[in-house]
PDB file of N, CA and C in Angstrom:
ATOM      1  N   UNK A   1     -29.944   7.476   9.594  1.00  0.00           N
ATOM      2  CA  UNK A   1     -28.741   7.555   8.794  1.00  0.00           C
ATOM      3  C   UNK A   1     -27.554   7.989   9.646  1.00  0.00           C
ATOM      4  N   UNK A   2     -27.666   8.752  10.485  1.00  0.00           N
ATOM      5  CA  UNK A   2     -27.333   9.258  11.594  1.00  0.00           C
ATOM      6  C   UNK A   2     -26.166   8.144  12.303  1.00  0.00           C
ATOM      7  N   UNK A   3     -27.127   7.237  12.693  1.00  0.00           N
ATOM      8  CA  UNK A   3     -26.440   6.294  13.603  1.00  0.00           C
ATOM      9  C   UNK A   3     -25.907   5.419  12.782  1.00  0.00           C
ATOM     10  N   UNK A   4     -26.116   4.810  11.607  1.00  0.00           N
ATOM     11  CA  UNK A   4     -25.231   4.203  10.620  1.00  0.00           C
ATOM     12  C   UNK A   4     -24.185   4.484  10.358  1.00  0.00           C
ATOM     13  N   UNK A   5     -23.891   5.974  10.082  1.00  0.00           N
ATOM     14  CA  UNK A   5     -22.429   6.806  10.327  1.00  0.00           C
ATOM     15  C   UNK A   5     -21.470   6.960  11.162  1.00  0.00           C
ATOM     16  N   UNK A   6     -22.455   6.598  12.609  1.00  0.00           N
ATOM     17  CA  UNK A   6     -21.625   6.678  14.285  1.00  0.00           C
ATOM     18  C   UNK A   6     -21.434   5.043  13.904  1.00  0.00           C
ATOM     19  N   UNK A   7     -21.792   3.954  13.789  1.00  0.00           N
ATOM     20  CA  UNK A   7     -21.488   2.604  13.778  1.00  0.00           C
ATOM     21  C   UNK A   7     -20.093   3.038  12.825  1.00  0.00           C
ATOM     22  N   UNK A   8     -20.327   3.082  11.679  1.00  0.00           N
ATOM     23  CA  UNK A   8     -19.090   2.584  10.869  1.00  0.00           C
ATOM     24  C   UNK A   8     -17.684   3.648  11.014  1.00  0.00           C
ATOM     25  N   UNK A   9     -18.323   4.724  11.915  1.00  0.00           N
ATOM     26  CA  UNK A   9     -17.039   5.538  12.214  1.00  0.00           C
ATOM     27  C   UNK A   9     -16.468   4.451  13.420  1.00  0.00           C
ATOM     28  N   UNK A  10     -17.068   4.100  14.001  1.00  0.00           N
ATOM     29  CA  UNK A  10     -16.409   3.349  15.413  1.00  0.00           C
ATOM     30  C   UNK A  10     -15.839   2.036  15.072  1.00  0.00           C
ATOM     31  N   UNK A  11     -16.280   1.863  13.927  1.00  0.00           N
ATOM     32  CA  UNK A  11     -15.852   0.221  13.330  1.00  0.00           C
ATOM     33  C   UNK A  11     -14.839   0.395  12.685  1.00  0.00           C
ATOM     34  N   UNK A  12     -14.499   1.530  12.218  1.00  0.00           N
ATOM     35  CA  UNK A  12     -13.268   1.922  11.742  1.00  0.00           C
ATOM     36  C   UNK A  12     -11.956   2.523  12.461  1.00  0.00           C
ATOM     37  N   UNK A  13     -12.218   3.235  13.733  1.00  0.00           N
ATOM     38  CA  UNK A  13     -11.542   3.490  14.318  1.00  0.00           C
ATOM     39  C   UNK A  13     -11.189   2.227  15.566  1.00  0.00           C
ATOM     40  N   UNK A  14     -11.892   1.497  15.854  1.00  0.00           N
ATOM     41  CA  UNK A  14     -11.647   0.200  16.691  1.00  0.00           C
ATOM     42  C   UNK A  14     -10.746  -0.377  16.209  1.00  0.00           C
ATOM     43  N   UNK A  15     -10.247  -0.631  17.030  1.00  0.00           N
ATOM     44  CA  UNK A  15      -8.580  -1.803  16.815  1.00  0.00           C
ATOM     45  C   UNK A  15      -8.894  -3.072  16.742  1.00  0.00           C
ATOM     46  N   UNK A  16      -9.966  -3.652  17.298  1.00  0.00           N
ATOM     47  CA  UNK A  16     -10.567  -5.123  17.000  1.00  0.00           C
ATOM     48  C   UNK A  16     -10.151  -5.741  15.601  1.00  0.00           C
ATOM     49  N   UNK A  17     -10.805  -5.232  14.447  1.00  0.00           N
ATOM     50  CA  UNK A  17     -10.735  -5.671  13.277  1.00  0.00           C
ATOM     51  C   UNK A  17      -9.186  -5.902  13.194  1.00  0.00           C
ATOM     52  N   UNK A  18      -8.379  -4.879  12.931  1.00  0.00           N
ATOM     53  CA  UNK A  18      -6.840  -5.000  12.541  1.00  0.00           C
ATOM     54  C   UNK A  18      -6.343  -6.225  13.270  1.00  0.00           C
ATOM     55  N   UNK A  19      -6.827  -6.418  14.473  1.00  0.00           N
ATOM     56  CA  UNK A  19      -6.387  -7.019  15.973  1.00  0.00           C
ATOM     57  C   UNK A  19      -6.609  -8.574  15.161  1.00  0.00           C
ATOM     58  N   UNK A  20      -7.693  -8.835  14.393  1.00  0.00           N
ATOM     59  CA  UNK A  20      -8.406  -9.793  14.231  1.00  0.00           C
ATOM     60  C   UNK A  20      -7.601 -10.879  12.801  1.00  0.00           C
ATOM     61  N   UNK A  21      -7.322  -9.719  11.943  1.00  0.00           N
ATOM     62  CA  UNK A  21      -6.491 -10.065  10.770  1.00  0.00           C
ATOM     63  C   UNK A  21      -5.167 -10.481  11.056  1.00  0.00           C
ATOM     64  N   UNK A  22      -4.706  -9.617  11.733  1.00  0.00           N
ATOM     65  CA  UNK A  22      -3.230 -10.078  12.527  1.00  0.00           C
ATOM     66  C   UNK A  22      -3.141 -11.448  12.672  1.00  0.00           C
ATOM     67  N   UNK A  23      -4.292 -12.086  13.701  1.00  0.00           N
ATOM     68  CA  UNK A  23      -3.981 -13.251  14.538  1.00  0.00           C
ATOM     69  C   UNK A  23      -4.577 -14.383  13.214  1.00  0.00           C
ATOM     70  N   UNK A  24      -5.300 -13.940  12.087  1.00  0.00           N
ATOM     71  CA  UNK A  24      -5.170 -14.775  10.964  1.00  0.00           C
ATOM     72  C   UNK A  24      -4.426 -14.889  10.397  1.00  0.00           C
ATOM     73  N   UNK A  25      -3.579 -13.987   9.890  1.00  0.00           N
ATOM     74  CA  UNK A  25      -2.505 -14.088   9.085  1.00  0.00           C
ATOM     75  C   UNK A  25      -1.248 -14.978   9.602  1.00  0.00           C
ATOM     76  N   UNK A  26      -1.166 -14.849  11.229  1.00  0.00           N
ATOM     77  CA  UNK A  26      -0.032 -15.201  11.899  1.00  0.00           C
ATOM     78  C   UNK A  26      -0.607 -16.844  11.570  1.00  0.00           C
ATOM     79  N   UNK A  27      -1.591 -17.208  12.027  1.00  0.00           N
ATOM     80  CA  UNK A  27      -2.971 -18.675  12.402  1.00  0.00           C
ATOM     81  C   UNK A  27      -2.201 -19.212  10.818  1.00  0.00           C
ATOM     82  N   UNK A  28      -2.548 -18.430   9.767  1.00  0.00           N
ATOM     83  CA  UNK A  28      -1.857 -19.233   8.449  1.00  0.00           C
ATOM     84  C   UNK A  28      -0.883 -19.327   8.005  1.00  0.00           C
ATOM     85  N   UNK A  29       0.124 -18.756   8.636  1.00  0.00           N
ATOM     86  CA  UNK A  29       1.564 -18.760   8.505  1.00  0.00           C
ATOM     87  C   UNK A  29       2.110 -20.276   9.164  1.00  0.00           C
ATOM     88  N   UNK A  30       1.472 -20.134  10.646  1.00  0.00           N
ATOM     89  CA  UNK A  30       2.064 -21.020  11.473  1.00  0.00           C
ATOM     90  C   UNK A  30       1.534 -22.497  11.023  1.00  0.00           C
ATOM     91  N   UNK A  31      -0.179 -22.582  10.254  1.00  0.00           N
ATOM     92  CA  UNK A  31      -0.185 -23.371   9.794  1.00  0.00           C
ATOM     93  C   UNK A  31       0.368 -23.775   8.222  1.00  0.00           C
ATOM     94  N   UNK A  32       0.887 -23.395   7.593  1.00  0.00           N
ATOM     95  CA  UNK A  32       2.044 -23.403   6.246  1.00  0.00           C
ATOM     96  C   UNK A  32       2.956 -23.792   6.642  1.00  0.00           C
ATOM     97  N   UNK A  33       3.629 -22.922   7.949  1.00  0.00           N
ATOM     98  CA  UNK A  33       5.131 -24.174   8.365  1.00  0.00           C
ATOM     99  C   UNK A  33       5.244 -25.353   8.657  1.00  0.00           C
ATOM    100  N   UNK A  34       3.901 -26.060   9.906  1.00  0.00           N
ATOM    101  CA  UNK A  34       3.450 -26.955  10.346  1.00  0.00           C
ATOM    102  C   UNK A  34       3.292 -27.671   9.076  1.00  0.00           C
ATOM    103  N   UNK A  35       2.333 -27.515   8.171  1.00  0.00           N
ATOM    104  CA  UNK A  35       2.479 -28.648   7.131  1.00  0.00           C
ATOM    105  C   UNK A  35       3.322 -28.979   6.163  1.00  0.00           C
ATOM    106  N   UNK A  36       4.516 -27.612   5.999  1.00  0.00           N
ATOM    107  CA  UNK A  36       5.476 -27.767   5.179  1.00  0.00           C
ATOM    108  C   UNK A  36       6.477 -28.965   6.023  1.00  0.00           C
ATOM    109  N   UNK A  37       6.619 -28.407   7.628  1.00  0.00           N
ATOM    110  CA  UNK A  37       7.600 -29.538   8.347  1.00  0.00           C
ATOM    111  C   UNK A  37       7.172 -31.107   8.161  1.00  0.00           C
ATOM    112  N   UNK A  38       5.548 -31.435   8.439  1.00  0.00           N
ATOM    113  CA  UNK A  38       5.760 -32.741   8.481  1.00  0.00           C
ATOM    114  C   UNK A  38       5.909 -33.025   7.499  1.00  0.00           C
ATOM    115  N   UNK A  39       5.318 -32.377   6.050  1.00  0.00           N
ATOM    116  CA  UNK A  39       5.368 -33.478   4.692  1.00  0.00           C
ATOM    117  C   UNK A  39       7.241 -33.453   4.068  1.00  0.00           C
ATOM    118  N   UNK A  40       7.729 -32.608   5.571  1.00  0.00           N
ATOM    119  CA  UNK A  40       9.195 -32.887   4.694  1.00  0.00           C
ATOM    120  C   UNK A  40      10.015 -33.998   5.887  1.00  0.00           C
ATOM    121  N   UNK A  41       9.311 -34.041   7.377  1.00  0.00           N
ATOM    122  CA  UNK A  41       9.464 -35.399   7.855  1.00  0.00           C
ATOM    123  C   UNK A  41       9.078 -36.578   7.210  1.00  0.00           C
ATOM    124  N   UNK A  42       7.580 -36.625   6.615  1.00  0.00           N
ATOM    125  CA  UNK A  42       7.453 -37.922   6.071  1.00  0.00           C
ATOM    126  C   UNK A  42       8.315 -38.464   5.075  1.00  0.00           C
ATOM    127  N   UNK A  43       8.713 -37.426   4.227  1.00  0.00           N
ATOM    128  CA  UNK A  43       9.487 -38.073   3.173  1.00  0.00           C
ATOM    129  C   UNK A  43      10.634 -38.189   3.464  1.00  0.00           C
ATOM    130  N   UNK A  44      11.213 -37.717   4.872  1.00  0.00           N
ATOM    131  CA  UNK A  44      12.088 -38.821   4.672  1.00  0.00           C
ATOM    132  C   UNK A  44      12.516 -39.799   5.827  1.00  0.00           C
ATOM    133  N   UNK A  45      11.496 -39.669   6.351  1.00  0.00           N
ATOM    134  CA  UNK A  45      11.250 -41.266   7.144  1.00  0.00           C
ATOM    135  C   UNK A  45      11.264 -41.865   5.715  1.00  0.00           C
ATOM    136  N   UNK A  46      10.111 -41.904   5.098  1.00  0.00           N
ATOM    137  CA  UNK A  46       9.418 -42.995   3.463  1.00  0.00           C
ATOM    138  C   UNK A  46      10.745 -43.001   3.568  1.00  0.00           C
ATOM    139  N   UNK A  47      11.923 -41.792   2.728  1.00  0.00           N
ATOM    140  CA  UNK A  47      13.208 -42.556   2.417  1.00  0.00           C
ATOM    141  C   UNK A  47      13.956 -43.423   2.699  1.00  0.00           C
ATOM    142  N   UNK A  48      13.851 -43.444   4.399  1.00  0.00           N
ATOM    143  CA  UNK A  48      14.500 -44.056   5.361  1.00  0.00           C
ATOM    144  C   UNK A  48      14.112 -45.470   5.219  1.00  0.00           C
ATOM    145  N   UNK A  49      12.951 -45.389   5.176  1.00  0.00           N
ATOM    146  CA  UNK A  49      12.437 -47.065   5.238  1.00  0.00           C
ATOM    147  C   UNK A  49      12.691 -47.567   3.804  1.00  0.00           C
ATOM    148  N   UNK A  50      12.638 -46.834   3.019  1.00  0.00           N
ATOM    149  CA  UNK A  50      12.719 -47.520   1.501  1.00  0.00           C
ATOM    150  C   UNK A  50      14.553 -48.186   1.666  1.00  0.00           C
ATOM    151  N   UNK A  51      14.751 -46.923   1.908  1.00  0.00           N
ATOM    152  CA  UNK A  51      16.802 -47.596   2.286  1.00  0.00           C
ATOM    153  C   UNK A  51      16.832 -48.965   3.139  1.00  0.00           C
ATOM    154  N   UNK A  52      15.901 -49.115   3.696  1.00  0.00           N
ATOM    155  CA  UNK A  52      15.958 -50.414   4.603  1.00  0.00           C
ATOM    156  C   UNK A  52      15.515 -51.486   4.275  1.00  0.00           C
ATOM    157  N   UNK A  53      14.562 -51.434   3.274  1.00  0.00           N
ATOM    158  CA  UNK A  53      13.793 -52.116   2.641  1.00  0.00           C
ATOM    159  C   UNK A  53      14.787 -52.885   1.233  1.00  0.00           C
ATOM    160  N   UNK A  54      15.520 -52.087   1.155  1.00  0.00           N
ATOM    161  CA  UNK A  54      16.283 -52.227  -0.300  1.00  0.00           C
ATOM    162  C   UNK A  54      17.318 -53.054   0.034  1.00  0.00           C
ATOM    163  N   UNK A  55      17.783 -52.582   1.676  1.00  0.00           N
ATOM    164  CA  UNK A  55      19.435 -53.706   1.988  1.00  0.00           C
ATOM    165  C   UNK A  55      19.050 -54.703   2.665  1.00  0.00           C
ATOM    166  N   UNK A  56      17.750 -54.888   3.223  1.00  0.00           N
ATOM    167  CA  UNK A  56      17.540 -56.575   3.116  1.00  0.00           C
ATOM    168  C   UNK A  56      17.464 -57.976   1.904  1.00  0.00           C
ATOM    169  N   UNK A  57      18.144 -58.693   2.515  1.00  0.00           N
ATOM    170  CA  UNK A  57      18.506 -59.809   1.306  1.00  0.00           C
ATOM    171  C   UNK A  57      17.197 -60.469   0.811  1.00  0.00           C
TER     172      UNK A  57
END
């Protein structure tokens, strides 16, 4: 019981974990912008081409 107590005291005081959440949180941020940018490139390329599509005779 002893050493179960020395584990989770050290698992708690280690910076790893915090260290670990950090670089997720940042990992899903950066991927939220990334997919917010292209799906707001695609639409408007799509726009772009629809405009082109429309002024041919």
């Amino acid at each position: 019981m002893k050493s179960l107590a020395q584990k989770l005291h050290r698992f708690l005081v280690s910076e790893d974990g915090p260290t670990a959440v950090e670089y997720a949180v940042m990992l899903a941020l950066i991927v939220i912008v990334c997919l917010t940018a292209i799906t707001e490139l695609g639409n408007g390329a799509s726009n772009t081409f629809n405009n082109v599509t429309n002024q041919l005779p």
